[in-house]
Protein backbone atom coordinates (compact mmCIF):
# COMPACT_ATOMS: atom_id res chain seq x y z
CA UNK A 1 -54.41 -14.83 47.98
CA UNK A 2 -54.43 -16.25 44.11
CA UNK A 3 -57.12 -14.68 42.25
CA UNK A 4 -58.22 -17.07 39.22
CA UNK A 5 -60.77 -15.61 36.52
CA UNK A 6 -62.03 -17.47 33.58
CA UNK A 7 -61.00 -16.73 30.84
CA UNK A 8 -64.35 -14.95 29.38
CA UNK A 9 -64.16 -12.60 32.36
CA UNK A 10 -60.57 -11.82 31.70
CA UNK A 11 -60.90 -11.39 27.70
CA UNK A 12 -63.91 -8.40 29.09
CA UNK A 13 -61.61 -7.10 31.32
CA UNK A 14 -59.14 -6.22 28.69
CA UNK A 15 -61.82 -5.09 26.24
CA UNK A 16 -63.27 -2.20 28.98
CA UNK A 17 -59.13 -0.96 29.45
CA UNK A 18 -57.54 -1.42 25.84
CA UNK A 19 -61.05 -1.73 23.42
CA UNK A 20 -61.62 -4.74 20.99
CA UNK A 21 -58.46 -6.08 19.75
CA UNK A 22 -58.52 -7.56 16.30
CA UNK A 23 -55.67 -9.35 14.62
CA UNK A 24 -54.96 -10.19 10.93
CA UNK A 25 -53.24 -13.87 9.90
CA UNK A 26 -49.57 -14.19 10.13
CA UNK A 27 -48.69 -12.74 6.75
CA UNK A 28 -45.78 -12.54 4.59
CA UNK A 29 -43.79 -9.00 3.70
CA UNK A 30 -43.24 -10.14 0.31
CA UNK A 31 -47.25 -9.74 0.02
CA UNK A 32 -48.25 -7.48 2.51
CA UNK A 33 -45.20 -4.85 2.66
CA UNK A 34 -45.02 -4.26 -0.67
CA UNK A 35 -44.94 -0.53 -2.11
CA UNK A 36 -48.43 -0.02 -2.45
CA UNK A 37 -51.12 0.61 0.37
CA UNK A 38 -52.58 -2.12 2.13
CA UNK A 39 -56.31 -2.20 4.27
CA UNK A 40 -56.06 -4.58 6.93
CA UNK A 41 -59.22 -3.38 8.89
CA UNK A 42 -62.77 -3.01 7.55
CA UNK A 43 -64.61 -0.16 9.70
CA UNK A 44 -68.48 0.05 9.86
CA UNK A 45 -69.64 3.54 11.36
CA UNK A 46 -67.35 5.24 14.13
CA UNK A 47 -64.90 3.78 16.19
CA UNK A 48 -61.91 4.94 18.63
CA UNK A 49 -58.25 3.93 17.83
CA UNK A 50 -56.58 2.65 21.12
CA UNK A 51 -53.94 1.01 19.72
CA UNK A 52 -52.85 0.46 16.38
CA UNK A 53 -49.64 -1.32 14.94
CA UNK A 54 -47.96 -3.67 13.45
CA UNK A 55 -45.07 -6.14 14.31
CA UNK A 56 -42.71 -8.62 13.31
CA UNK A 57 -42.77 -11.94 13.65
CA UNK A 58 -40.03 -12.71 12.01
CA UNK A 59 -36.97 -10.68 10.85
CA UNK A 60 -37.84 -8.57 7.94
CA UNK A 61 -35.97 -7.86 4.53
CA UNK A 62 -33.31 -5.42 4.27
CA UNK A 63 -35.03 -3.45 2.32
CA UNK A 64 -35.73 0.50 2.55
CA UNK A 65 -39.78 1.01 3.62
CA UNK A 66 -41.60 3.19 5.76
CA UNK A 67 -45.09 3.15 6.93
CA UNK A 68 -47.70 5.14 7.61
CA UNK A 69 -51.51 4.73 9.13
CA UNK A 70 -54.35 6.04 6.83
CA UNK A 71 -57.71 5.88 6.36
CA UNK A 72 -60.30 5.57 3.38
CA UNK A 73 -64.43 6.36 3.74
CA UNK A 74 -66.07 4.37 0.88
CA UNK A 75 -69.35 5.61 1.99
CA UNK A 76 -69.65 8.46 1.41
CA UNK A 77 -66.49 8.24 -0.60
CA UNK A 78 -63.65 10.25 1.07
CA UNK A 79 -60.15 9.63 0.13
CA UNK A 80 -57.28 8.40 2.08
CA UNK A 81 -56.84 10.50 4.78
CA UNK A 82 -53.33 9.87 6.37
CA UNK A 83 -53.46 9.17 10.20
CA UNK A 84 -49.58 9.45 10.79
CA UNK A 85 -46.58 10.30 8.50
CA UNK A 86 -43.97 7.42 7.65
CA UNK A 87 -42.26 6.13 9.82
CA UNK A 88 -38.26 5.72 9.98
CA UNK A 89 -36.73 3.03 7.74
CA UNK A 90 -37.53 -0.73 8.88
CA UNK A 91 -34.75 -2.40 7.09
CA UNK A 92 -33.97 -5.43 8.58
CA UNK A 93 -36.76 -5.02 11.72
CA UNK A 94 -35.94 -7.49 14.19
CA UNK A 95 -38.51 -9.87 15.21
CA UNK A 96 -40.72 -8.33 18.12
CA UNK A 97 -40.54 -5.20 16.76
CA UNK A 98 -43.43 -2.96 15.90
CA UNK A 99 -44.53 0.11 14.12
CA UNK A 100 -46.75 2.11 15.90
CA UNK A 101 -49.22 4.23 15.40
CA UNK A 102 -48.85 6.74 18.38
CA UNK A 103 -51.94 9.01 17.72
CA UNK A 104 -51.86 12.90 18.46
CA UNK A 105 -52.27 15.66 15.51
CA UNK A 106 -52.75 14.10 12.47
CA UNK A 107 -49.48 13.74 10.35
CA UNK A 108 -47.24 12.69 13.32
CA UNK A 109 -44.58 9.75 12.26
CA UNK A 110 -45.36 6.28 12.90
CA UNK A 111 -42.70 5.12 15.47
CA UNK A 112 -40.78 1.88 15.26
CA UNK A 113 -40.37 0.69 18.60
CA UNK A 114 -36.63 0.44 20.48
CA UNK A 115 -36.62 -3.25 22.03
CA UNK A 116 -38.08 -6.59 20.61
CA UNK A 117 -41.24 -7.18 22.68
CA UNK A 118 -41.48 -3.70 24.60
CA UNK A 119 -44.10 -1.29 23.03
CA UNK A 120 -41.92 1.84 24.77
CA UNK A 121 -44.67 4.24 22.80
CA UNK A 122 -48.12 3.69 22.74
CA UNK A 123 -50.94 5.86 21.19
CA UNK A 124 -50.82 8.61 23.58
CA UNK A 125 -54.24 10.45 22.02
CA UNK A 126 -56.28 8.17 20.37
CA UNK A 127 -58.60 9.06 17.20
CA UNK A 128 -62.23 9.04 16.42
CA UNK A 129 -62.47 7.16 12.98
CA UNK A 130 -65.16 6.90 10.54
CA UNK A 131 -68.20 8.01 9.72
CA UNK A 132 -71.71 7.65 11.63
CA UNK A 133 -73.53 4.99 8.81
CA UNK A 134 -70.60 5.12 6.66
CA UNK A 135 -67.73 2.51 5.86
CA UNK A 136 -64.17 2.25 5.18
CA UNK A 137 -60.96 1.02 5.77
CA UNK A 138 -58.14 1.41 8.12
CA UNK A 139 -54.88 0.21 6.72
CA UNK A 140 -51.12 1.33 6.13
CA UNK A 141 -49.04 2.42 2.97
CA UNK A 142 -45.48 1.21 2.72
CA UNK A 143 -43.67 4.40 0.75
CA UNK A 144 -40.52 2.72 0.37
CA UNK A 145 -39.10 0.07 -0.89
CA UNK A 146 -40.94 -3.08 -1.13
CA UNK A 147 -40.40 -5.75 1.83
CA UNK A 148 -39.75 -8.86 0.01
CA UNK A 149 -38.58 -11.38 3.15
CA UNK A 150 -40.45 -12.09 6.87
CA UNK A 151 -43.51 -12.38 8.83
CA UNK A 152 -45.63 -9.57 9.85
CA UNK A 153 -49.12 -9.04 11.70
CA UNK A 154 -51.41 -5.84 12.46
CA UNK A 155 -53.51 -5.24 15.47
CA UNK A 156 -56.24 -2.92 16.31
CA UNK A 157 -57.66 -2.41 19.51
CA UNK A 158 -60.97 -0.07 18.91
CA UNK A 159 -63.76 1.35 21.22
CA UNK A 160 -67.31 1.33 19.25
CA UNK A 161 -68.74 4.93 19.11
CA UNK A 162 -72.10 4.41 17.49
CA UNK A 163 -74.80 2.04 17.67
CA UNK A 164 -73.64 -1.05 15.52
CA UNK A 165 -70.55 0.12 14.94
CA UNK A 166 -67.54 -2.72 14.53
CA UNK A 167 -64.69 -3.66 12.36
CA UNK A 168 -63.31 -7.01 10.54
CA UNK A 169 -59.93 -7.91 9.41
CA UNK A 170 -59.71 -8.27 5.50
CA UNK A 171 -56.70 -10.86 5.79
């Protein structure tokens, strides 16, 4: 027997198993994968990190980077506080690829995943994020070489752990 669900019911569904998922635009490497770090996500109190990564959507620039997760409190000011160490090189990442933040002790590597398409890691021991009443950012720094050609997007999916507590994409 087919089972059909509307749509609303199936979007809740998927935000009780993988959390809130929250996407940024399509963006270019050349401005988003340069050597500098980048804050995709906005966070407002605590939240859980489910999943975290980011993929290509089209083939990247052979160029040398690495990435790795971090996050920044802004209030109270805390610096960046890396959530993973870089990842190996994504020269020339294949579209469908992703980098992904696979959770665990603090300062394990980012992980580029082995097939376009197929997440064959996924954040195995998610983190608590944030601070209750506070604000920050969750974002990545590419320690390599800048990414000058492709497409690239980063998803979140989150759990709130306070009261009020959310996050926005900044691009």
């Amino acid at each position: 027997m087919e089972r059909e669900y509307a749509r609303t019911t199936m979007n809740h569904i998927a935000d009780i198993h993988v959390g809130v998922r929250l996407e940024t635009e399509v963006v270019t490497c050349n401005a988003r994968l340069t050597a500098a770090a980048h804050a995709p996500f906005n966070i407002y109190g605590r939240v859980k990190i489910n999943q975290l990564f980011i993929e290509a959507i089209t083939a990247w620039g052979a160029q040398a980077g690495t990435i790795l997760f971090n996050y920044i409190s802004l209030t109270p000011a805390v610096g960046a506080q890396g959530l993973s160490v870089a990842s190996g090189v994504v020269t020339s990442l294949a579209q469908g690829l992703r980098v992904v933040f696979v959770g665990g002790a603090v300062g394990t590597a980012a992980v580029i995943t082995a097939t376009a398409g197929v997440s064959d890691v996924i954040c195995e021991a998610p983190h608590i994020i944030g601070i209750q009443g506070g604000n920050g950012t969750i974002g990545y720094q590419n320690s390599g070489a800048a990414v000058t050609s492709g497409t690239m997007q980063v998803t979140v999916c989150y759990t709130p752990m306070d009261e009020g507590s959310n996050m926005s994409a900044n691009f």
